[in-house]
C-alpha atoms as a PDB file:
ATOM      1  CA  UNK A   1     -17.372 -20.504  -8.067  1.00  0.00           C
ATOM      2  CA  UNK A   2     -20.614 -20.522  -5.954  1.00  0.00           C
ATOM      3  CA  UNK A   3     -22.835 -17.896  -4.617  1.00  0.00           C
ATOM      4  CA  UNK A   4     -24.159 -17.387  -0.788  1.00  0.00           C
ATOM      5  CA  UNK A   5     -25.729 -14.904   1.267  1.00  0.00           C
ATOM      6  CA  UNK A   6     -23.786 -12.231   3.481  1.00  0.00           C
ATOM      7  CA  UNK A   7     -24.005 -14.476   6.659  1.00  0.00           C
ATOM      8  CA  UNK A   8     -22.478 -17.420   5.005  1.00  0.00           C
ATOM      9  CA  UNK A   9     -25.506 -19.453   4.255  1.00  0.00           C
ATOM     10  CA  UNK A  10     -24.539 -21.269   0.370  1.00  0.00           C
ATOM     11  CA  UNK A  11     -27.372 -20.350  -1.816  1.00  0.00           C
ATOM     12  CA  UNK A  12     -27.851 -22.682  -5.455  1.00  0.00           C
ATOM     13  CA  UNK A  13     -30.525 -21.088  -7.421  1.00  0.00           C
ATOM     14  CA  UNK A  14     -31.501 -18.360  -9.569  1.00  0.00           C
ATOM     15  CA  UNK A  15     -29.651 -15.034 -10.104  1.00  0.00           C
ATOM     16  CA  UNK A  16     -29.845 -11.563 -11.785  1.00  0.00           C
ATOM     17  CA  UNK A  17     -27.595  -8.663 -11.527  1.00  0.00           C
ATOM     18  CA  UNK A  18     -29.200  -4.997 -10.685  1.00  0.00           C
ATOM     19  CA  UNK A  19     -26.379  -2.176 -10.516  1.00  0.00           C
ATOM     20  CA  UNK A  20     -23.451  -4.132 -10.584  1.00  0.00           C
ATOM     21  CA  UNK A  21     -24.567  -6.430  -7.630  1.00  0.00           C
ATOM     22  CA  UNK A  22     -25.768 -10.266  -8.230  1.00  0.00           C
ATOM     23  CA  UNK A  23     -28.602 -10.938  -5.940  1.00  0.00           C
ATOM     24  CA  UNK A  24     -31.015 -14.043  -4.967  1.00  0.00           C
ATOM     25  CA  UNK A  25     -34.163 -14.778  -7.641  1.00  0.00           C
ATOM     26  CA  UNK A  26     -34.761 -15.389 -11.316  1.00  0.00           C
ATOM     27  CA  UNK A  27     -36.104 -11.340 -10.834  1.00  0.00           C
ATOM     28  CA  UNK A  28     -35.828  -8.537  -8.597  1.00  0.00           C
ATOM     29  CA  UNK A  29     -38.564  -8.890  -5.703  1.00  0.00           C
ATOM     30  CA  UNK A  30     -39.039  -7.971  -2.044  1.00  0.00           C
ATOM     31  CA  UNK A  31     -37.617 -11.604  -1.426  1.00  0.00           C
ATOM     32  CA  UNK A  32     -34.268 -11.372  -3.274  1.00  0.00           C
ATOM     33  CA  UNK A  33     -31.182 -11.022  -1.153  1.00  0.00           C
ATOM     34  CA  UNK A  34     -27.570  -9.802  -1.852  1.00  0.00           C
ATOM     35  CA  UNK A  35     -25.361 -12.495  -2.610  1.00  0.00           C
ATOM     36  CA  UNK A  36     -21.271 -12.920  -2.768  1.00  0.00           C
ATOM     37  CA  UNK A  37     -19.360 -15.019  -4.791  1.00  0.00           C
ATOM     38  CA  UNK A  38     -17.179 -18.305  -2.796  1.00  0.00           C
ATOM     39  CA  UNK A  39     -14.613 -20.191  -3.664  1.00  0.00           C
ATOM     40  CA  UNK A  40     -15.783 -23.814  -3.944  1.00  0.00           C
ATOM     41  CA  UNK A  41     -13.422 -26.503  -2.638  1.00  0.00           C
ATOM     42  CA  UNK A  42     -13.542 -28.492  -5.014  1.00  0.00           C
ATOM     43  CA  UNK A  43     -11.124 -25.549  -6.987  1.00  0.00           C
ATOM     44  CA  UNK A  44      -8.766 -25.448  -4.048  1.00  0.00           C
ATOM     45  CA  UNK A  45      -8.569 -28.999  -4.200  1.00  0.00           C
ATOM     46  CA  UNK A  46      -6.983 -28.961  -7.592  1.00  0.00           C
ATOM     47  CA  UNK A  47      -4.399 -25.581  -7.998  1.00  0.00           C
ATOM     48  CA  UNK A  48      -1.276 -25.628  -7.958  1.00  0.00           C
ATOM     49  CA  UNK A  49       0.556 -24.000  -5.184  1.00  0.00           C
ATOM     50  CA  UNK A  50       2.517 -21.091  -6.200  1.00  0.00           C
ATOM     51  CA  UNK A  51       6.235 -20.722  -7.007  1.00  0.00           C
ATOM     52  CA  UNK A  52       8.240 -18.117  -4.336  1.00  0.00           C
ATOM     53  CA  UNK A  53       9.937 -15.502  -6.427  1.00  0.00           C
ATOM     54  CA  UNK A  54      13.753 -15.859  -6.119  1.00  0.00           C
ATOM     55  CA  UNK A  55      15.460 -12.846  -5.284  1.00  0.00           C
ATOM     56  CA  UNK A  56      18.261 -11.096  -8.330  1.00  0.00           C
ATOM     57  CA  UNK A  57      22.012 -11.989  -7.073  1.00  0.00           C
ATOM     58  CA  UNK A  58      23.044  -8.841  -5.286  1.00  0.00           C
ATOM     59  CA  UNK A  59      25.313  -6.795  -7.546  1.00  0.00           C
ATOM     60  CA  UNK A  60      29.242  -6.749  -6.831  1.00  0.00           C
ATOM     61  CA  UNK A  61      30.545  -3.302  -6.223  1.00  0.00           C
ATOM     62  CA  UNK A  62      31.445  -0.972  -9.020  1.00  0.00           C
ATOM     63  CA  UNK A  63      29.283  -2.795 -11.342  1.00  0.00           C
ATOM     64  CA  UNK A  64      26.771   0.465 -11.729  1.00  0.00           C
ATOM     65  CA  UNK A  65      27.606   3.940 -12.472  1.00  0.00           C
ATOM     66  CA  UNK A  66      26.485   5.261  -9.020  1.00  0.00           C
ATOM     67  CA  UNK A  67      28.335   2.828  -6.947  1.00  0.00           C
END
C-alpha cells in the first residue's frame, strides 16, 4: 500500500495520524496535507483472481414443507 495526496499526486515520505486521518510530515505543520491510501501495482500484479460463487441446485418440488 502507498500513500498520495487527494489530487492523485504519489507522495513517499513521512506520516503521522491526527484524528483518525494520516496526513503528509514527520509532524503536524501548516505544510502537511491529507493523504489517502493506493493500491500499488505491484499487489495487483500478484492476487489471485477470485472464484464466482456457484449457485445451490434449485430444489425439486415437494422437497420443503411449504411447497
Amino acid at each position: 500500500m502507498g500513500w498520495s495526496f487527494k489530487d492523485g499526486t504519489p507522495y513517499s515520505g513521512d506520516t503521522h495520524t491526527l484524528a483518525g486521518n494520516v496526513y503528509s510530515g514527520r509532524t503536524r505543520t501548516p505544510s502537511s496535507r491529507p493523504l489517502v491510501e493506493t493500491v500499488d501495482t505491484v499487489d495487483r500484479a500478484f492476487s489471485k483472481p477470485k472464484k464466482a460463487k456457484k449457485k445451490p441446485a434449485p430444489k425439486r418440488k415437494g422437497a420443503t414443507a411449504w411447497d
